[in-house]
Protein backbone atom coordinates (compact mmCIF):
# COMPACT_ATOMS: atom_id res chain seq x y z
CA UNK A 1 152.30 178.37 78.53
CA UNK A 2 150.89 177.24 75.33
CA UNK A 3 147.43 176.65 74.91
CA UNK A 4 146.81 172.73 74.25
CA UNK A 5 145.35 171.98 70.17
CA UNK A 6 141.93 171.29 71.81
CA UNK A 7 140.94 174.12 73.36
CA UNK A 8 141.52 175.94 70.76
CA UNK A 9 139.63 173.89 68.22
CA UNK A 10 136.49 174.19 70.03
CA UNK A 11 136.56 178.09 70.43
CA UNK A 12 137.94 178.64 66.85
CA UNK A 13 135.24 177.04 64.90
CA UNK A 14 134.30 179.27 61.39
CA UNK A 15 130.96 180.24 60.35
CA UNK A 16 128.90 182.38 61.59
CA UNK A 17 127.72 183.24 64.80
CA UNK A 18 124.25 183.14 65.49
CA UNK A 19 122.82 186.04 68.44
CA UNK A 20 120.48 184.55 70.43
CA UNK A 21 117.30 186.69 71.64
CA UNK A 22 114.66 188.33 70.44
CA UNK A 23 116.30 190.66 67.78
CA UNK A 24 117.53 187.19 65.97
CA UNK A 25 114.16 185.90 66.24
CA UNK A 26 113.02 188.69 64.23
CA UNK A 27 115.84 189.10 61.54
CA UNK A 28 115.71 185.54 60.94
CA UNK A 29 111.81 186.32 59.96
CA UNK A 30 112.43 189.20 58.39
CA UNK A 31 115.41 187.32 56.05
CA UNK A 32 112.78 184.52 55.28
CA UNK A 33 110.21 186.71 54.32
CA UNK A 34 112.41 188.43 51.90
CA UNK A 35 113.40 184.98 50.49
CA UNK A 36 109.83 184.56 49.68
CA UNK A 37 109.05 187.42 48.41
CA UNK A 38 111.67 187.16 45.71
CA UNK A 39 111.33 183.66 45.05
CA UNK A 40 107.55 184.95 44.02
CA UNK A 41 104.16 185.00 45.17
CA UNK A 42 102.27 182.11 47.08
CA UNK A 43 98.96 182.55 46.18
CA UNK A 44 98.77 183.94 41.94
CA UNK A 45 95.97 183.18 40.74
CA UNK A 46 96.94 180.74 37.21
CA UNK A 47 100.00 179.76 39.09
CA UNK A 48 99.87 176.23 40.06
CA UNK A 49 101.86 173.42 40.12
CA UNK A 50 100.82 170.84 37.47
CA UNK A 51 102.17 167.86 40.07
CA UNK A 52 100.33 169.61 43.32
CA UNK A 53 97.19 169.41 41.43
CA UNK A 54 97.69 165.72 39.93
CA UNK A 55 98.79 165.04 43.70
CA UNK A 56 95.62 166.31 45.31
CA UNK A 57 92.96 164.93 42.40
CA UNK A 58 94.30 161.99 43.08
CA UNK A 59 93.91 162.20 46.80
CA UNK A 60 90.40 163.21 46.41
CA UNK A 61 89.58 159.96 44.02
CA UNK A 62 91.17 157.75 46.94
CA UNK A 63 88.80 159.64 49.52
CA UNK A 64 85.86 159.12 47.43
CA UNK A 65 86.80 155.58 46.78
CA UNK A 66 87.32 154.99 50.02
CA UNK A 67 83.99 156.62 51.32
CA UNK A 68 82.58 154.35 48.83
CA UNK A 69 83.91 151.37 49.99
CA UNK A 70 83.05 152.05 53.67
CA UNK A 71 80.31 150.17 55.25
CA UNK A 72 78.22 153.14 56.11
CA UNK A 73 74.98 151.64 58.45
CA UNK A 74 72.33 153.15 59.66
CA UNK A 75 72.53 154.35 62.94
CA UNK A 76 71.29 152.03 65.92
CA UNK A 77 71.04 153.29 69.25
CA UNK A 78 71.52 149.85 70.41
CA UNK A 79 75.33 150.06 69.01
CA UNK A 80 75.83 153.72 70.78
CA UNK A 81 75.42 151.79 74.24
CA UNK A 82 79.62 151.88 74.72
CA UNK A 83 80.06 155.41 74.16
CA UNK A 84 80.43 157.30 77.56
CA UNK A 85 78.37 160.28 77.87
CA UNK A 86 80.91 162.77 77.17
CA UNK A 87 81.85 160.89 73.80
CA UNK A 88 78.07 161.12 72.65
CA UNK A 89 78.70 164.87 73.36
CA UNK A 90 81.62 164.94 71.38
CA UNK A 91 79.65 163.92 68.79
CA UNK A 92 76.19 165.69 69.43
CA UNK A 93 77.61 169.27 69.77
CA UNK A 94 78.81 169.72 65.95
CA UNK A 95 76.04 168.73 65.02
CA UNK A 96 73.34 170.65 67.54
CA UNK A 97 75.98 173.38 66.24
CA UNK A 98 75.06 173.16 62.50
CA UNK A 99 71.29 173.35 64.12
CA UNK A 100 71.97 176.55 65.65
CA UNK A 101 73.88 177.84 62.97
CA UNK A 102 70.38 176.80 60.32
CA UNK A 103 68.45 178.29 62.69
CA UNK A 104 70.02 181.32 62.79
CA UNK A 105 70.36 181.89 59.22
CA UNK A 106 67.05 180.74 58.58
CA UNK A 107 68.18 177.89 55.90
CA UNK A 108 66.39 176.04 55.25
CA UNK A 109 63.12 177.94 57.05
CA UNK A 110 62.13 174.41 57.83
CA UNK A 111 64.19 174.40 60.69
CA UNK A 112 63.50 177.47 62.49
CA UNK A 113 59.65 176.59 61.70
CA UNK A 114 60.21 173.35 63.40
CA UNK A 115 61.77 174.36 66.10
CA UNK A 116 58.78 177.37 66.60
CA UNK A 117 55.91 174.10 66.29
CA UNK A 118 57.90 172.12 68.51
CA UNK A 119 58.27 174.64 71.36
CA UNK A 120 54.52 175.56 71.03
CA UNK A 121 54.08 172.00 71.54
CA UNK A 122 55.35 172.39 75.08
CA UNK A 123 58.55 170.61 74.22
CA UNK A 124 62.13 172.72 75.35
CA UNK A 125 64.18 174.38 73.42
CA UNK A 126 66.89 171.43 74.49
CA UNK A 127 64.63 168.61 73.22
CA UNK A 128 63.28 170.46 70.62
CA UNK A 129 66.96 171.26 68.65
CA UNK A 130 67.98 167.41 69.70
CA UNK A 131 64.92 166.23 67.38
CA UNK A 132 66.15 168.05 64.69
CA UNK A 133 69.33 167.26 64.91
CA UNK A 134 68.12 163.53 65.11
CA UNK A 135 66.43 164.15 61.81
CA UNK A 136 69.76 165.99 60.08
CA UNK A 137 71.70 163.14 61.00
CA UNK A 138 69.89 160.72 59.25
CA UNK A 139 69.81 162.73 56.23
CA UNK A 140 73.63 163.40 56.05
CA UNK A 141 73.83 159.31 56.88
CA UNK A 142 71.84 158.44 53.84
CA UNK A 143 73.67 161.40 51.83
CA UNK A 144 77.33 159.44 52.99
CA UNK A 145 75.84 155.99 52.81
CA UNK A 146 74.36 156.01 49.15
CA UNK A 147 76.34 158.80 48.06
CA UNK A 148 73.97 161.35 46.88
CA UNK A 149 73.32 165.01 47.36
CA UNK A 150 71.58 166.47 50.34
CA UNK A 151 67.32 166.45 49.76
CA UNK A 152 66.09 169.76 51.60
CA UNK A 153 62.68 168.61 50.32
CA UNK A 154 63.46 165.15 52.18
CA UNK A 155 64.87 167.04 55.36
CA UNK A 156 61.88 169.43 55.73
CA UNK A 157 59.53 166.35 55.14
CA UNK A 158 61.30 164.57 58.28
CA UNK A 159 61.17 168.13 59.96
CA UNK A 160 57.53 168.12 59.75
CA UNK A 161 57.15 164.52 61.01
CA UNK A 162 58.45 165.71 64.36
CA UNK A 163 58.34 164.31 67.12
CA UNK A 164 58.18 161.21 65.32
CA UNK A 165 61.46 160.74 64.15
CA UNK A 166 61.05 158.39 60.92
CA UNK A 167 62.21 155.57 60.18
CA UNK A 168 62.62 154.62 64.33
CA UNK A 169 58.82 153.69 64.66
């Protein structure tokens, strides 16, 4: 008996076969990687593309536009009153991170002397790198809000003011 027009269609189909598994996975890589490795290198140095770079100062100019732009405030603890507690952690723990990390590489020695006076002073450690982080917020607020560069002279001047935190008197 004759085998109907359809069934054959679907089992007939050309091109290629594809294996399935593992050993596919990896000749597929392995053909892609030779495709890029003849089509040339990704990252030579003097080799970039004229409309990438157009494309991304022109990104940057938007960002910086629109940082400009932005109505940057100070911050008032009055307005943090919504955020749940583990929001304000969301936020605190970058920046009690870039605390650590300035402690630890002992830039600027402000902070590390800080944090050594505020300790002696009978405060914890806890308190102690949540006043300085207090104090590099501010400064990277004011850097964002009237778009200048970071002041370590500033910074260690507000350091040294601990625990008053200025400009919250």
């Amino acid at each position: 008996m004759p085998k109907s027009k359809h069934r054959r269609k679907g089992r007939n189909r050309s091109g290629a076969v594809r294996p399935a598994g593992p050993a596919a996975d990896e000749a597929e890589m392995a053909a892609l990687l030779a495709e890029i490795e003849t089509g040339g290198d990704f990252d030579r140095p003097g080799d970039s593309d004229p409309d990438f770079e157009a494309a991304l100062a022109q990104a940057a100019e938007e960002l910086e536009a629109e940082l400009a732009a932005a109505d940057l405030e100070e911050f008032d603890p009055e307005d943090d009153a919504e955020l749940d507690d583990g929001a304000r952690e969301g936020v605190i723990a970058p920046l009690l991170q870039a605390v650590e990390e300035q402690i630890r590489l002992d830039d600027p020695p402000a902070v590390a002397v800080t944090l050594a006076r505020l300790l002696a002073e009978g405060h914890d450690r806890d308190a102690a790198l949540r006043l300085i982080g207090a104090v590099l917020l501010m400064e990277l607020n004011e850097v964002m809000r009237d778009n200048r560069d970071f002041d370590p002279a500033l910074y260690a001047a507000r350091l040294a003011a601990l625990p008053d935190l200025p400009g919250l008197a």
